[in-house]
C-alpha atoms as a PDB file:
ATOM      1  CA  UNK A   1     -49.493 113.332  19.110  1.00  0.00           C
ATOM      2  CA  UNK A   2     -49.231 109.552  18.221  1.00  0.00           C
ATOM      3  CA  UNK A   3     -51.625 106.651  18.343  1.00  0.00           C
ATOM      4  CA  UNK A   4     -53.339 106.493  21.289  1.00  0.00           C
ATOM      5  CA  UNK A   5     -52.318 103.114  23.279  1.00  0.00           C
ATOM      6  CA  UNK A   6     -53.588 100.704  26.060  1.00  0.00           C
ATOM      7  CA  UNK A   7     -50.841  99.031  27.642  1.00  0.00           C
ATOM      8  CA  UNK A   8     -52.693  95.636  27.866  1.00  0.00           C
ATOM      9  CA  UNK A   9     -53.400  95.626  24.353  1.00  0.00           C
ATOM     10  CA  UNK A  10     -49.908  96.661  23.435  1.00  0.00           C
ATOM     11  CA  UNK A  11     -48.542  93.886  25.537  1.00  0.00           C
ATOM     12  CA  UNK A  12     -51.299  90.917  24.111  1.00  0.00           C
ATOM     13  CA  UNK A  13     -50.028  92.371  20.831  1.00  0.00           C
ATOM     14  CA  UNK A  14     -46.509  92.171  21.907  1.00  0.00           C
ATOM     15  CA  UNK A  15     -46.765  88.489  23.124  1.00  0.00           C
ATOM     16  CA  UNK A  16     -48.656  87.478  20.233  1.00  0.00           C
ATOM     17  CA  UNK A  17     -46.054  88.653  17.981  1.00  0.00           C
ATOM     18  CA  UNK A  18     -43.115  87.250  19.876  1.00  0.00           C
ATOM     19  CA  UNK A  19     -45.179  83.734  19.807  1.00  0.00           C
ATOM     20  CA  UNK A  20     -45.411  84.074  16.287  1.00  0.00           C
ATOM     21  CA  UNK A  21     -41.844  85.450  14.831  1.00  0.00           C
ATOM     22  CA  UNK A  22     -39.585  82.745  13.508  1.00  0.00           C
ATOM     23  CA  UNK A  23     -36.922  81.590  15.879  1.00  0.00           C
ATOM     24  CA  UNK A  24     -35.022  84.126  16.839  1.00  0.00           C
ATOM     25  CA  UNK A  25     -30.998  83.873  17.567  1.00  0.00           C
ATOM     26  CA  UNK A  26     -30.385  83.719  21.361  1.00  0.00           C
ATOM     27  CA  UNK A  27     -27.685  85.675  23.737  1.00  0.00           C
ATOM     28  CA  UNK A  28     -26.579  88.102  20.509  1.00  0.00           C
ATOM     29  CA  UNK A  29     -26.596  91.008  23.138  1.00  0.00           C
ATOM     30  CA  UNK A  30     -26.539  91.093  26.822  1.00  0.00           C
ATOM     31  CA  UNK A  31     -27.402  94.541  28.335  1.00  0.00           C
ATOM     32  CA  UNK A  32     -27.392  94.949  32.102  1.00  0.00           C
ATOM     33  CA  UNK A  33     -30.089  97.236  33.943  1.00  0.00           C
ATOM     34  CA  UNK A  34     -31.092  97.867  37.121  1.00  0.00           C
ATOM     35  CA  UNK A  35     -33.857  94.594  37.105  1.00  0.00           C
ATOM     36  CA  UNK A  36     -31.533  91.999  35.666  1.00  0.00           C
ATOM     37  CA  UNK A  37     -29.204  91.093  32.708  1.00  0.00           C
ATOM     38  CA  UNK A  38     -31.410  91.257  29.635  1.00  0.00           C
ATOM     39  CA  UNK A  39     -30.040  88.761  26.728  1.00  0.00           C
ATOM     40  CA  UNK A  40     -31.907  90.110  23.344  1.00  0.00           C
ATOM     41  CA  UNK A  41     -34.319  87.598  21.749  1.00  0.00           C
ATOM     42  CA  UNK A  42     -34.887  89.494  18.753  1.00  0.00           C
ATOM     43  CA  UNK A  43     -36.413  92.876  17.284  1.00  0.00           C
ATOM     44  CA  UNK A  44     -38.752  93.986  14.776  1.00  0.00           C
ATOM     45  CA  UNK A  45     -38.909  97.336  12.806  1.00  0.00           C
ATOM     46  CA  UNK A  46     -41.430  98.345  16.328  1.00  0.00           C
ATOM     47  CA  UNK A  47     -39.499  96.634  19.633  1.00  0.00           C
ATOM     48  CA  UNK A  48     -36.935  94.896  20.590  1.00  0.00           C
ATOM     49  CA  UNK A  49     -37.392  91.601  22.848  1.00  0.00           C
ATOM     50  CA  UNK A  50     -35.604  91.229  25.717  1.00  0.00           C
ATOM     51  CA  UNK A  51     -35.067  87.976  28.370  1.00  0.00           C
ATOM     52  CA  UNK A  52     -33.728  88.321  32.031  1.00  0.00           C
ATOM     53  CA  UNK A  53     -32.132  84.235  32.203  1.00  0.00           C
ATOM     54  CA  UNK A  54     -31.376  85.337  35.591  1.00  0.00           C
ATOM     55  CA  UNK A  55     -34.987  85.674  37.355  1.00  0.00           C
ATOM     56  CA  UNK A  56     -35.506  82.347  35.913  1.00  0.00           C
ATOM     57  CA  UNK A  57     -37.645  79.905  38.558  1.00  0.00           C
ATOM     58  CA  UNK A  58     -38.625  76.891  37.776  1.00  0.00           C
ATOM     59  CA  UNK A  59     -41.932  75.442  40.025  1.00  0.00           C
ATOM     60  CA  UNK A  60     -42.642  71.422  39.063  1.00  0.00           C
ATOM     61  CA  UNK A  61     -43.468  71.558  35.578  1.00  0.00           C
ATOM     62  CA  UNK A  62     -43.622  75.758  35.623  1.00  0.00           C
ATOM     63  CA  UNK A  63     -41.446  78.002  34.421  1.00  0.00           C
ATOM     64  CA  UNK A  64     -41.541  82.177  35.125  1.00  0.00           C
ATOM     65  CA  UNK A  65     -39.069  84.293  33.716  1.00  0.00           C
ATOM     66  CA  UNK A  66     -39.036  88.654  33.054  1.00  0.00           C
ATOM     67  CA  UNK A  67     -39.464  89.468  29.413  1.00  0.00           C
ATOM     68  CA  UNK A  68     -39.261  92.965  28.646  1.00  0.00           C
ATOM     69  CA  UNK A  69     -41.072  94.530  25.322  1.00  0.00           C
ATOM     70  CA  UNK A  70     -38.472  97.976  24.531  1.00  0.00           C
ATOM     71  CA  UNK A  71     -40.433  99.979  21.493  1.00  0.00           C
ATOM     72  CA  UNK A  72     -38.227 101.973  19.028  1.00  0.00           C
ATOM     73  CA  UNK A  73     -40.752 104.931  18.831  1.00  0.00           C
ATOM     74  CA  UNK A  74     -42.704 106.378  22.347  1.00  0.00           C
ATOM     75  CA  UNK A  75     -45.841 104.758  22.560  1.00  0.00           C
ATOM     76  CA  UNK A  76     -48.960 107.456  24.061  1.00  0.00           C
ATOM     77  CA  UNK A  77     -50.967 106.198  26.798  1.00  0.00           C
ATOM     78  CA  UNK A  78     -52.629 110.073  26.877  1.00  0.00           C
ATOM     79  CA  UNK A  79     -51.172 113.414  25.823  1.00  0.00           C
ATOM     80  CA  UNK A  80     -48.849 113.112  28.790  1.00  0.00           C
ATOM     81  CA  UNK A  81     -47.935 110.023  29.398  1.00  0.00           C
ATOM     82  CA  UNK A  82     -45.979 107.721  27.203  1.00  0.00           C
ATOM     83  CA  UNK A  83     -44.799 104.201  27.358  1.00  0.00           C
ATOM     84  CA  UNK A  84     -41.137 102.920  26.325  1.00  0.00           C
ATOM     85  CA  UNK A  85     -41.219  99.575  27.706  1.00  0.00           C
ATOM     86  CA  UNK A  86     -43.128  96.876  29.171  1.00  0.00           C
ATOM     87  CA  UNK A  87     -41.682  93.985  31.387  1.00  0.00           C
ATOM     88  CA  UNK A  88     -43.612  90.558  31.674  1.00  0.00           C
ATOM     89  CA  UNK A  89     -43.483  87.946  34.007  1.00  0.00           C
ATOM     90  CA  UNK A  90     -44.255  84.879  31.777  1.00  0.00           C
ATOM     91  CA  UNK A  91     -45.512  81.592  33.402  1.00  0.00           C
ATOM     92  CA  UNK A  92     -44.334  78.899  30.713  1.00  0.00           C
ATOM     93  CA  UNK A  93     -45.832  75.267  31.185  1.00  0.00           C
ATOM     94  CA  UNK A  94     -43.284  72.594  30.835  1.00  0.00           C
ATOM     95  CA  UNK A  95     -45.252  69.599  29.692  1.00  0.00           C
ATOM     96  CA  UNK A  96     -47.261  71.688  26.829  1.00  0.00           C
ATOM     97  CA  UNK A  97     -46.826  74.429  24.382  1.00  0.00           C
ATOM     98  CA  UNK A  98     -48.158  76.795  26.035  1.00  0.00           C
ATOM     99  CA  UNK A  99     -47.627  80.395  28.203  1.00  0.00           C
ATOM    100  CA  UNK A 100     -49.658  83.129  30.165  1.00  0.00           C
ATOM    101  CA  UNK A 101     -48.698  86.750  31.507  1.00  0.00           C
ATOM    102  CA  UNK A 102     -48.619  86.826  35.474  1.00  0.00           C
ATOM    103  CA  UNK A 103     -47.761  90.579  35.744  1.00  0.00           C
ATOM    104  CA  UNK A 104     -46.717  93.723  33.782  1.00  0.00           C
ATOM    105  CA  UNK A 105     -45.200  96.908  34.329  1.00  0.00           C
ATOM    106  CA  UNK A 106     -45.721  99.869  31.796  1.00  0.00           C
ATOM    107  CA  UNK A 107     -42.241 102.188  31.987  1.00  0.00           C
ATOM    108  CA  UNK A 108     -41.731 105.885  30.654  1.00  0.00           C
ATOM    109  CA  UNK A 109     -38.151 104.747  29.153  1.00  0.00           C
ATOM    110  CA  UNK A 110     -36.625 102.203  27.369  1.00  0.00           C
ATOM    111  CA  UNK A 111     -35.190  99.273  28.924  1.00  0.00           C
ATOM    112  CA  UNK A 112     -37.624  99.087  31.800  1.00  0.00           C
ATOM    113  CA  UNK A 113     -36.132 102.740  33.044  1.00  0.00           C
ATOM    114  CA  UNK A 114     -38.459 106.069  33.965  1.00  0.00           C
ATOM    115  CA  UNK A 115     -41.519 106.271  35.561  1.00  0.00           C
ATOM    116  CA  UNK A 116     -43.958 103.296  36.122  1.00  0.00           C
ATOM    117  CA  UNK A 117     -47.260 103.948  34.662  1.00  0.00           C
ATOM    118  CA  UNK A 118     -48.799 101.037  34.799  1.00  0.00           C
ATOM    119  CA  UNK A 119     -48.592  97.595  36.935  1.00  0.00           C
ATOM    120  CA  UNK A 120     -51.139  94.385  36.840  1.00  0.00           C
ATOM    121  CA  UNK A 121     -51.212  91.172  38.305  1.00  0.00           C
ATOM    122  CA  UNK A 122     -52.704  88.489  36.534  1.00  0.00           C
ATOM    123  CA  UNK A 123     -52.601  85.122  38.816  1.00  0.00           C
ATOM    124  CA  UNK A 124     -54.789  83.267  37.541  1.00  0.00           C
ATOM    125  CA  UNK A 125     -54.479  84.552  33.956  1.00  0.00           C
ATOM    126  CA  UNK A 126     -55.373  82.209  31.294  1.00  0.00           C
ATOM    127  CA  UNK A 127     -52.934  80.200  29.211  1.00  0.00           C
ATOM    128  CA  UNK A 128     -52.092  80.805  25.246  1.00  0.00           C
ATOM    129  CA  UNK A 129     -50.569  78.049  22.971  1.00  0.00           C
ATOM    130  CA  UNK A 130     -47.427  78.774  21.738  1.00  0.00           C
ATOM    131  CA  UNK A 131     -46.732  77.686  17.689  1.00  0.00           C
ATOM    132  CA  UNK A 132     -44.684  75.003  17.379  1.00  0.00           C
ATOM    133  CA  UNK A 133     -41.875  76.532  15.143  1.00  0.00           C
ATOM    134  CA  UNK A 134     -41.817  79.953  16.821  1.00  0.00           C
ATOM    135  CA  UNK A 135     -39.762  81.774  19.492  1.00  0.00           C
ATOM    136  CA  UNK A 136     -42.012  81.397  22.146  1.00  0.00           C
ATOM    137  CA  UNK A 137     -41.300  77.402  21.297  1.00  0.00           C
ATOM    138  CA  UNK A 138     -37.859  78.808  21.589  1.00  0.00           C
ATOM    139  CA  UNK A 139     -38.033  80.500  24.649  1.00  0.00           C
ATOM    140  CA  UNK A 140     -39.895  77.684  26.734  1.00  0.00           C
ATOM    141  CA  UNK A 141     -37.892  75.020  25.600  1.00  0.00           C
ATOM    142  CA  UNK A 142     -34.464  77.049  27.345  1.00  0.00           C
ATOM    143  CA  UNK A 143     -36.690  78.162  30.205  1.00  0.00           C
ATOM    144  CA  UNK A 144     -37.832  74.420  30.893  1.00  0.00           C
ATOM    145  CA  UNK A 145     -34.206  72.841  30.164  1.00  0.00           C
ATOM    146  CA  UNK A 146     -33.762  70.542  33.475  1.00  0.00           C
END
């Protein structure tokens, strides 16, 4: 079978990459699913990178929006269960460069589809900078647009 996996370090890897990639083009593709209208952020040779503008809320100087992680190859949790995607609710401060994961769901399939095999909630989660030039920068500057 493949690589064993932990979702939670799949998804700190998966945030930490997306922080660090180069600004990536948005709105190339829109796909709609059953949780939202995701508008692609970008992809590497491992996942694609999705954001659902639509679950957008903005708090004061906070801003959450669903991200959703879709991996190219199956990703093994065990020797039955395997992940295909991984949707993030991402807490974005306004006044600072920086982000934290409130929840996550682990899905069989691709696009946030199949079975859930994992969920977490992470309120009081603690913040990450974001790099200045990245798309995370990216990202929170269209999620904190007034």
């Amino acid at each position: 079978m493949n690589q064993h996996f932990r979702p939670c370090r799949v998804l700190r890897f998966a945030v930490l990459l997306l922080l660090s990639l180069p600004f990536l083009a948005f709105g190339q593709k829109s796909y709609a699913g059953t949780d939202g209208e995701w508008i692609s952020l970008g992809r590497t040779d491992k996942f694609r990178i999705y954001l659902d503008q639509r679950s957008l809320q903005r708090n004061g100087d906070l801003a959450r929006v669903y991200q959703l992680t879709d991996f190219v190859t199956a990703q093994w949790v065990d020797e039955r269960t395997v992940v295909g995607s991984i949707r993030v609710l991402v807490e974005y401060d306004c006044t600072q460069p920086r982000l934290r994961t409130i929840a996550l769901e682990a899905y069989t399939e691709q696009m946030g589809e199949g079975r859930l095999v994992r969920s977490e909630q992470k309120p009081d989660a603690e913040w990450e900078g974001i790099a200045p030039d990245g798309t995370g920068e990216s990202v929170r500057k269209m999620v904190c647009k007034k």
